[in-house]
PDB file of N, CA and C in Angstrom:
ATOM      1  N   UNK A   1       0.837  -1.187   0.000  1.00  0.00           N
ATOM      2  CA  UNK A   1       0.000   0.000   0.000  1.00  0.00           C
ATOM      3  C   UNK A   1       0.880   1.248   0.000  1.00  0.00           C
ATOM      4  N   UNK A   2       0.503   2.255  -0.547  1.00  0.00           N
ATOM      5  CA  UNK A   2       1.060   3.430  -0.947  1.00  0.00           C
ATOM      6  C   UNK A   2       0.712   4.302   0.301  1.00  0.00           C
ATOM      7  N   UNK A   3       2.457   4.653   0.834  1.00  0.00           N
ATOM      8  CA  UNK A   3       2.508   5.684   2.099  1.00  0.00           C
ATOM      9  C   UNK A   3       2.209   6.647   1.297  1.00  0.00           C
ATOM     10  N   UNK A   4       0.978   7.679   2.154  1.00  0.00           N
ATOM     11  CA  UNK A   4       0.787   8.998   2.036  1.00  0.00           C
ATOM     12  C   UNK A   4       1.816   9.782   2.695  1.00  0.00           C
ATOM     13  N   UNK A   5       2.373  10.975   2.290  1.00  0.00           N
ATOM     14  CA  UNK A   5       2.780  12.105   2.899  1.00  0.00           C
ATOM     15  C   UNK A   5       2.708  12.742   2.316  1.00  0.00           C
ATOM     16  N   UNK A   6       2.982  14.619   3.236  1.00  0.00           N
ATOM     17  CA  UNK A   6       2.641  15.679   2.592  1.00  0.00           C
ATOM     18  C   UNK A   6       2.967  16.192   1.189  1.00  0.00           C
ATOM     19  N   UNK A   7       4.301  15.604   0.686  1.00  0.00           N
ATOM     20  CA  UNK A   7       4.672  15.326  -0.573  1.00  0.00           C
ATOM     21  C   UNK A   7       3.894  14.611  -1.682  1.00  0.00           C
ATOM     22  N   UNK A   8       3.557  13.746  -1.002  1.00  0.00           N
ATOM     23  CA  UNK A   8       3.037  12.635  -2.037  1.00  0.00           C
ATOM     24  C   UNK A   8       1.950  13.216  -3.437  1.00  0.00           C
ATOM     25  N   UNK A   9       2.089  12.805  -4.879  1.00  0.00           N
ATOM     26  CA  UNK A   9       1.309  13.395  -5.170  1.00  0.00           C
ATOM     27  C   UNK A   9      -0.267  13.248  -4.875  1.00  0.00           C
ATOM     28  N   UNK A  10      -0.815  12.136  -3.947  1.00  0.00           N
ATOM     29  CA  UNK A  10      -2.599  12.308  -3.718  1.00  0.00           C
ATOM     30  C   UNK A  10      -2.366  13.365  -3.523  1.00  0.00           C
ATOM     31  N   UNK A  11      -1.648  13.465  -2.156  1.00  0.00           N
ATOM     32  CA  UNK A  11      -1.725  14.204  -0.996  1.00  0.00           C
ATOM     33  C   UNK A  11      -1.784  15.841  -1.675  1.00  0.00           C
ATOM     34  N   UNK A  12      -0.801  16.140  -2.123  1.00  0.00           N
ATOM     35  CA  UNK A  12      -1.091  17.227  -3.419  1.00  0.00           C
ATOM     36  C   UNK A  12      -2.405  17.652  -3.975  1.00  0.00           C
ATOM     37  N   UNK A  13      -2.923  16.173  -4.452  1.00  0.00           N
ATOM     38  CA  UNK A  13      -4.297  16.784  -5.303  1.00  0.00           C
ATOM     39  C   UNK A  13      -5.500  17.141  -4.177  1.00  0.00           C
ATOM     40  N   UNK A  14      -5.260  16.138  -3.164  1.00  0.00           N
ATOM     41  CA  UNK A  14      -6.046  16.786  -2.338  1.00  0.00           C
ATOM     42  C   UNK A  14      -6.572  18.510  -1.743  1.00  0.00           C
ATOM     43  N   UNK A  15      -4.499  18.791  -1.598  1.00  0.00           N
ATOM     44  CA  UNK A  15      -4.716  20.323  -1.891  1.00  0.00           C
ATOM     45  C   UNK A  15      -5.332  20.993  -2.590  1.00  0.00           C
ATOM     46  N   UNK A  16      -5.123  20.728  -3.710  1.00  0.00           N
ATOM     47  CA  UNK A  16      -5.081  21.295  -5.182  1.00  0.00           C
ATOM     48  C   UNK A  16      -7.387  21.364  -4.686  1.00  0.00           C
ATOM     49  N   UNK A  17      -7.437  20.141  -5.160  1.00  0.00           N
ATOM     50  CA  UNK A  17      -8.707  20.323  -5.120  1.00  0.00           C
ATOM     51  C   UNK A  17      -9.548  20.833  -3.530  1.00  0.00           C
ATOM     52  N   UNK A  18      -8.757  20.858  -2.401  1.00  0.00           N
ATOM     53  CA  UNK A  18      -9.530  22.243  -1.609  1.00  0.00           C
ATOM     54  C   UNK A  18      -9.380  23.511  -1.739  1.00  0.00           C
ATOM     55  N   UNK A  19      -8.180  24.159  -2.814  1.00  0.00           N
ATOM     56  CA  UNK A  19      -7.858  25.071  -3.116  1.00  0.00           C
ATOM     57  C   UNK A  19      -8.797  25.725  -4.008  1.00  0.00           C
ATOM     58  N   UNK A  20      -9.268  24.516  -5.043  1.00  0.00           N
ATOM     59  CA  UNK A  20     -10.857  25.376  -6.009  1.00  0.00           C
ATOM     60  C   UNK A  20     -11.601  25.428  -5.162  1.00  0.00           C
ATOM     61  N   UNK A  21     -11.999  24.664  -3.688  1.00  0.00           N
ATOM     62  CA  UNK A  21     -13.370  24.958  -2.996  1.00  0.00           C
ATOM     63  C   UNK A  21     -12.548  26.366  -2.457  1.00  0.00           C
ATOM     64  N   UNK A  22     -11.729  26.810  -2.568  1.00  0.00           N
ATOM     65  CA  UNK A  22     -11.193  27.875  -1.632  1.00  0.00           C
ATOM     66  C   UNK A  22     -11.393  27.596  -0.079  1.00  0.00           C
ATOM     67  N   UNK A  23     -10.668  26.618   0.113  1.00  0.00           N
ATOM     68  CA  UNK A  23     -10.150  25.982   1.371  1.00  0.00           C
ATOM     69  C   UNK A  23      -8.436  25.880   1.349  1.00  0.00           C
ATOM     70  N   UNK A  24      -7.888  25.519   2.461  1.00  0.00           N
ATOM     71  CA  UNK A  24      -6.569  24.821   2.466  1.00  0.00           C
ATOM     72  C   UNK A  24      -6.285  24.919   4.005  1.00  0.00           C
ATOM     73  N   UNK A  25      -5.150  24.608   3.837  1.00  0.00           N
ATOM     74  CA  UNK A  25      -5.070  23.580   5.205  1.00  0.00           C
ATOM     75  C   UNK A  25      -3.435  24.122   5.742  1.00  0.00           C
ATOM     76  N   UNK A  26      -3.164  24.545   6.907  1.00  0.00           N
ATOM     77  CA  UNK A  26      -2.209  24.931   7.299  1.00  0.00           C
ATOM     78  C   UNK A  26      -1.040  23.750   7.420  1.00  0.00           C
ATOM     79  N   UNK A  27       0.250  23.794   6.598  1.00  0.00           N
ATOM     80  CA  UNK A  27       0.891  22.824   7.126  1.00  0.00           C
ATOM     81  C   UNK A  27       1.486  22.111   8.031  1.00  0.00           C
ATOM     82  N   UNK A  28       1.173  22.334   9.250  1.00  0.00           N
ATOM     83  CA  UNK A  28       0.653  21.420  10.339  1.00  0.00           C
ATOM     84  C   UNK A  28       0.049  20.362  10.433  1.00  0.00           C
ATOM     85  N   UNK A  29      -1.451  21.143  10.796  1.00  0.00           N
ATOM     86  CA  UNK A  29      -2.256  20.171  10.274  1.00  0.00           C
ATOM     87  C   UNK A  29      -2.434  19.606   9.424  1.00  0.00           C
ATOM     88  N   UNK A  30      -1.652  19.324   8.144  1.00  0.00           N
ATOM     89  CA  UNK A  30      -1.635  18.547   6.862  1.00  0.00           C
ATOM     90  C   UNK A  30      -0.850  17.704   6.999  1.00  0.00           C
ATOM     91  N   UNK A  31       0.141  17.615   8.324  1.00  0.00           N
ATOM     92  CA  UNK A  31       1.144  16.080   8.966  1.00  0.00           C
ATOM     93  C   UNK A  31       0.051  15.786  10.118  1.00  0.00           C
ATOM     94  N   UNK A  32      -0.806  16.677  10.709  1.00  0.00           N
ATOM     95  CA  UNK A  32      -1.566  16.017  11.745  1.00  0.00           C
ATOM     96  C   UNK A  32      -2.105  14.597  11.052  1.00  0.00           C
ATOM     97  N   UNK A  33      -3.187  15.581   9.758  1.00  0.00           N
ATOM     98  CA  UNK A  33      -3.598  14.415   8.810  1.00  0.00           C
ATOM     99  C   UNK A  33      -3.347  13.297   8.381  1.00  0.00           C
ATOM    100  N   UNK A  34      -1.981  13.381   7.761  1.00  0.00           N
ATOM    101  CA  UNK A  34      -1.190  12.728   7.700  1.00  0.00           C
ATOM    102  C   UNK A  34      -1.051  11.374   8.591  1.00  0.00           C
ATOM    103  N   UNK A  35      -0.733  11.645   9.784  1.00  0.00           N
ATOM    104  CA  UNK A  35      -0.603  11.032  10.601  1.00  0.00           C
ATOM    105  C   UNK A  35      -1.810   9.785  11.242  1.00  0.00           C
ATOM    106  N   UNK A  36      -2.802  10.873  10.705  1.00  0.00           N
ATOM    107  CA  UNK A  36      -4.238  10.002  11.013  1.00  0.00           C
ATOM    108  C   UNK A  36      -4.256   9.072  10.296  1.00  0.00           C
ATOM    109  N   UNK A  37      -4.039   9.596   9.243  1.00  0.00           N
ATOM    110  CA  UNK A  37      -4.521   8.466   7.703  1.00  0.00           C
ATOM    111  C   UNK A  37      -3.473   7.386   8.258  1.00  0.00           C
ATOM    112  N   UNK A  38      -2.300   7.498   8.437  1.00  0.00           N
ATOM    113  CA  UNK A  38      -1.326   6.148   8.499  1.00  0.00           C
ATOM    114  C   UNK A  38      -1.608   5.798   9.511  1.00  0.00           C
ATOM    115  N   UNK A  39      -2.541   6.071  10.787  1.00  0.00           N
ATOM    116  CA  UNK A  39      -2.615   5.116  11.598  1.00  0.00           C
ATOM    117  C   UNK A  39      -3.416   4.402  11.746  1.00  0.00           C
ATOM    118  N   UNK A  40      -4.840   4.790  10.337  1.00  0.00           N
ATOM    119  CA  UNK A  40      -5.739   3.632  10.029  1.00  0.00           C
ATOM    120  C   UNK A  40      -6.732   3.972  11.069  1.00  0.00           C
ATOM    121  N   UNK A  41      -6.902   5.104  11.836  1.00  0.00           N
ATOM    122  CA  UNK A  41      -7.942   5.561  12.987  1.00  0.00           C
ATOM    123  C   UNK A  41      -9.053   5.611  11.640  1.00  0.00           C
ATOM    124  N   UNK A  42     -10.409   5.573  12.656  1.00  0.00           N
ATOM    125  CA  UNK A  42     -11.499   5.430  11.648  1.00  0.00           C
ATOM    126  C   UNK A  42     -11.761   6.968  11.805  1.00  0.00           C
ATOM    127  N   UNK A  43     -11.891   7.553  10.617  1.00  0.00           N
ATOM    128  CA  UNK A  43     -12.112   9.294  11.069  1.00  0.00           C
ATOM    129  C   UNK A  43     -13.471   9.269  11.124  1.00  0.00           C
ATOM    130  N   UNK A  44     -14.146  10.215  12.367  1.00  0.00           N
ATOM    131  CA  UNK A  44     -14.695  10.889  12.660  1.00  0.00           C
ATOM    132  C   UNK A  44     -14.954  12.444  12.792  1.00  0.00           C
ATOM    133  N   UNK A  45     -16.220  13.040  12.769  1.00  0.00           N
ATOM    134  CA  UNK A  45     -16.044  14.055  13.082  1.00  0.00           C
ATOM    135  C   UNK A  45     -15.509  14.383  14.156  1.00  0.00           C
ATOM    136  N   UNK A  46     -15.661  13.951  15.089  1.00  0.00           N
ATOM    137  CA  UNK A  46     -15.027  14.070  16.299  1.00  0.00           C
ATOM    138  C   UNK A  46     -13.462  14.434  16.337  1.00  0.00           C
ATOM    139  N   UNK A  47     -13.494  13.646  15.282  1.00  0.00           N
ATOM    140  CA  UNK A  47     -11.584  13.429  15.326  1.00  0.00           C
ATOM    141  C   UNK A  47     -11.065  14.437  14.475  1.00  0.00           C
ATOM    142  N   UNK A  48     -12.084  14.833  13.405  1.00  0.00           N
ATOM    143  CA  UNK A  48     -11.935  16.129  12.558  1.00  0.00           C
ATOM    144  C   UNK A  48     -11.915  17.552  13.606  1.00  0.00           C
ATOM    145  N   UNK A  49     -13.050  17.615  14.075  1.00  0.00           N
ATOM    146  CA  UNK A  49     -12.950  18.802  15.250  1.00  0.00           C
ATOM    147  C   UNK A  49     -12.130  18.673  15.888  1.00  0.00           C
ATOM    148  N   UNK A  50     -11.445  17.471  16.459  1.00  0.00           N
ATOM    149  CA  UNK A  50     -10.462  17.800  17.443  1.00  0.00           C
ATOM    150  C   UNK A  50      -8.875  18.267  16.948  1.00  0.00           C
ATOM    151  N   UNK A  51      -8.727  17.769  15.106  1.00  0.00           N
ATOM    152  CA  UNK A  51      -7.720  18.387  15.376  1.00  0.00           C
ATOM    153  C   UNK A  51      -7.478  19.478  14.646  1.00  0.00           C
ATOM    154  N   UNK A  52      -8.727  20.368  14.299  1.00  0.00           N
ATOM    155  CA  UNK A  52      -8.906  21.543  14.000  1.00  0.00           C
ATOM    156  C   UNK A  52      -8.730  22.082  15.005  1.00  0.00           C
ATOM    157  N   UNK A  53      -9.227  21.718  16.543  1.00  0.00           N
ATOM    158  CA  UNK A  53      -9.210  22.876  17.587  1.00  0.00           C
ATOM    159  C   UNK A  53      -7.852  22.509  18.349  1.00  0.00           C
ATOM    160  N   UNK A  54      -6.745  21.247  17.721  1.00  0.00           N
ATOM    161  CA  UNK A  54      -5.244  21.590  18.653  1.00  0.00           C
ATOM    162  C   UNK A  54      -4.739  23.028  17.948  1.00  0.00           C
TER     163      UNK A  54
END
């Protein structure tokens, strides 16, 4: 399976395409993310709010 990181190109398009919603994501939180996704946690909102509000 293909490691994500902030490099990676998904990880990129992901940008790319919150950038037309006129969103984006501080790079921080884009290794927080990161981090989620590789640890296979089941995301929640919960888990979305929480690490919007570290």
């Amino acid at each position: 399976m293909l490691k994500l990181s902030v490099e990676s190109k998904e990880f990129q398009q992901i940008l790319h395409n919150l950038r037309l919603e006129n969103m984006s994501l501080p790079l921080e939180l884009q290794h927080k993310v990161v981090e989620v996704v590789q640890s296979k946690q089941k995301i929640t909102s919960e888990l979305i709010q929480g690490l919007i509000s570290r």
